[in-house]
Protein backbone atom coordinates (compact mmCIF):
# COMPACT_ATOMS: atom_id res chain seq x y z
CA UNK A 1 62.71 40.93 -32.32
CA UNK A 2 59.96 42.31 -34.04
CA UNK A 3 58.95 42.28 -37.78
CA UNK A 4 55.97 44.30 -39.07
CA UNK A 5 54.02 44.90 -41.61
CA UNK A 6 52.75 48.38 -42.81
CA UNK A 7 51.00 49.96 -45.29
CA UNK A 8 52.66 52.93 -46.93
CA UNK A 9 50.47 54.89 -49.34
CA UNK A 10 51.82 57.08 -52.51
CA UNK A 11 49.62 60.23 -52.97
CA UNK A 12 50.23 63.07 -55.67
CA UNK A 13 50.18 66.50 -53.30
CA UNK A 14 47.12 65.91 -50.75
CA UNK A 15 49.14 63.14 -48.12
CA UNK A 16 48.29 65.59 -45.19
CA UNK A 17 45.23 65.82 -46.49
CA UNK A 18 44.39 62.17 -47.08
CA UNK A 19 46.40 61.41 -43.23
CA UNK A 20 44.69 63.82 -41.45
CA UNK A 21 41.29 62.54 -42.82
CA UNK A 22 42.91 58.82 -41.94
CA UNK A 23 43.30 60.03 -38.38
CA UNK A 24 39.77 61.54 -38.19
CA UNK A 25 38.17 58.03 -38.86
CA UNK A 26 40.81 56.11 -37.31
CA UNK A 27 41.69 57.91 -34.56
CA UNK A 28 45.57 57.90 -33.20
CA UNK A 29 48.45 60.09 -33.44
CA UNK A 30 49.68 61.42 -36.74
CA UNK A 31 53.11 62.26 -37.27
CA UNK A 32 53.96 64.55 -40.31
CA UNK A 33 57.41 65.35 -42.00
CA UNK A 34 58.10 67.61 -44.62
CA UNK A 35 60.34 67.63 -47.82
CA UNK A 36 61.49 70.90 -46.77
CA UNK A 37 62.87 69.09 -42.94
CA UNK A 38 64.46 66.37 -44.61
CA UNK A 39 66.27 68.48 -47.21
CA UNK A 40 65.13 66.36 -49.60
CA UNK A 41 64.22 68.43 -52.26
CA UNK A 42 65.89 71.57 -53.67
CA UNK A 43 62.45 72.16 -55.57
CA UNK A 44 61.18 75.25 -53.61
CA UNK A 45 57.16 73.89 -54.72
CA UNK A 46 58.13 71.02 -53.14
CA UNK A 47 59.24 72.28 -49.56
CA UNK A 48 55.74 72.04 -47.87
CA UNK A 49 55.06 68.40 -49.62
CA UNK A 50 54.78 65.15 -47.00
CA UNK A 51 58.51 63.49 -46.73
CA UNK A 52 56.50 60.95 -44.08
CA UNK A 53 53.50 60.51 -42.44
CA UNK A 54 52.99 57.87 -40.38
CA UNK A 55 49.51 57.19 -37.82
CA UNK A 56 49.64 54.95 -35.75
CA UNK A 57 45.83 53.78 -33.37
CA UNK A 58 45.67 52.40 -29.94
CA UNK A 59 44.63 49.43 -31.02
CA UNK A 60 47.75 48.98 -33.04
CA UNK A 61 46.79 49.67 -36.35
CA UNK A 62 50.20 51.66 -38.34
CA UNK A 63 49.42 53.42 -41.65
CA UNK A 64 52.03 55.08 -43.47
CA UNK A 65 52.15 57.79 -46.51
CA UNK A 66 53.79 60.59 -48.84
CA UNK A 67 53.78 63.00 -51.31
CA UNK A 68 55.66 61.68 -54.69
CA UNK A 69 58.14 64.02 -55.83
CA UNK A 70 57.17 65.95 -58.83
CA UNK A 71 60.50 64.15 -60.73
CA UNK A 72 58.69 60.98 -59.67
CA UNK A 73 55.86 59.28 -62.17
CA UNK A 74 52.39 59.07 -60.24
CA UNK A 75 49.81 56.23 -61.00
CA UNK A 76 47.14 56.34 -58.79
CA UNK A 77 45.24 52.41 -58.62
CA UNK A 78 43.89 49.63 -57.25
CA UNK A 79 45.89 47.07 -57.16
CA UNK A 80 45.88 47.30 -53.70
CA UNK A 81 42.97 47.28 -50.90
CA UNK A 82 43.36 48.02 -46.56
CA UNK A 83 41.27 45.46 -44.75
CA UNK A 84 40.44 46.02 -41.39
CA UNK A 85 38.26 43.15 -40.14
CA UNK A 86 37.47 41.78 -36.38
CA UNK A 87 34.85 40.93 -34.08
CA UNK A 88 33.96 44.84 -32.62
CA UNK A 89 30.95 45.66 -34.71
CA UNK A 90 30.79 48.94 -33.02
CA UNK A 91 34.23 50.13 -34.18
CA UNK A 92 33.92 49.08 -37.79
CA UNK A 93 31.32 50.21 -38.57
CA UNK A 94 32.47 53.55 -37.31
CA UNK A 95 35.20 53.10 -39.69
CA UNK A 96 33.23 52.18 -42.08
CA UNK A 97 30.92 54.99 -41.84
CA UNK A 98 33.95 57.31 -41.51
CA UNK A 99 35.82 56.18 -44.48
CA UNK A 100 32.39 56.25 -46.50
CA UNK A 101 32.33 59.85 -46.14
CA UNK A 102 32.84 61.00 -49.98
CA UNK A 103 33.63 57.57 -51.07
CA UNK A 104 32.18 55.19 -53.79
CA UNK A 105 30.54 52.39 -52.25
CA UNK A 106 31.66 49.07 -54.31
CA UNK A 107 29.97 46.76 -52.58
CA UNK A 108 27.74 48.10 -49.37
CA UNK A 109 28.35 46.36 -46.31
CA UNK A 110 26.17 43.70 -45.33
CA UNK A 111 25.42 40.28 -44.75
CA UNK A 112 28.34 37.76 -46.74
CA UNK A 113 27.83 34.06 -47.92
CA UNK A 114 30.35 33.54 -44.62
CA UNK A 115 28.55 34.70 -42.37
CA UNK A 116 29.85 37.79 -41.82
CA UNK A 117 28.84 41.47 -42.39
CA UNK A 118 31.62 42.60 -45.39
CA UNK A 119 31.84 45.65 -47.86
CA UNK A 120 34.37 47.49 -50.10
CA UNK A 121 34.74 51.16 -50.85
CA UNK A 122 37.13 53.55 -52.84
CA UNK A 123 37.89 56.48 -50.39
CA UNK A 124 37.52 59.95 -51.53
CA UNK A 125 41.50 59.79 -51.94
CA UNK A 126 41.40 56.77 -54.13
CA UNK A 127 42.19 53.95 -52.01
CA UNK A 128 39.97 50.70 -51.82
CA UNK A 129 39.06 49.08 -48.47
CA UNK A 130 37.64 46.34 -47.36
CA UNK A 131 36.03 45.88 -43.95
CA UNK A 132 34.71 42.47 -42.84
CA UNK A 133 33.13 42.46 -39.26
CA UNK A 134 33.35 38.87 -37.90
């Protein structure tokens, strides 16, 4: 048996946007479902929105999202930040560089008091990360 641990992110109308993007920096296979295949809304503006979208890397890594329904309230924020951390320089900072495209650097990523290279950024889609390279 097998328990896991994903994160599932809530976007306002660009998930395929923000998955695809997701995929480009993180590389894996992205699976998208619609309202419209589910049924799942009788809102014809809705038919096209992201039911589920779920990526999942090589190296494991599972990151899930979807379009709130228009009924549905919307609060984009941070009480929330991805980490991806490790000890394959190469990679992350790949991802950090791809996830830095059109973001806002909060803290660059560099030397930290443990001794490891860390930094936090808010993606262009309004999600925080943290990357700490061991």
């Amino acid at each position: 048996m097998v328990t896991r641990l994903n994160p599932y992110l809530s976007f306002r109308d660009n998930a395929r946007e923000a998955m695809e993007f997701y995929r480009s920096v993180l590389g894996g296979t992205l699976t998208i479902s619609t309202f419209a295949e589910f049924h799942a809304s009788e809102d014809p503006a809705e038919a096209d929105k992201v039911m589920h979208a779920m990526l999942e890397t090589e190296d494991g890594m599972v990151l899930m999202a979807s379009d709130t329904p228009n009924s549905m309230e919307f609060n984009r924020g941070s009480a929330v930040s991805l980490s991806l951390s490790g000890d394959d320089p190469e990679r992350l900072h790949a991802l950090w560089d791809g996830l830095a495209d059109g973001a806002t650097v909060v803290m660059p990523l560099g030397p930290s008091p443990w001794g490891d290279s860390f930094g936090m950024l808010t993606d262009r889609f309004g999600t925080a990360w943290m990357v700490n390279i061991a």
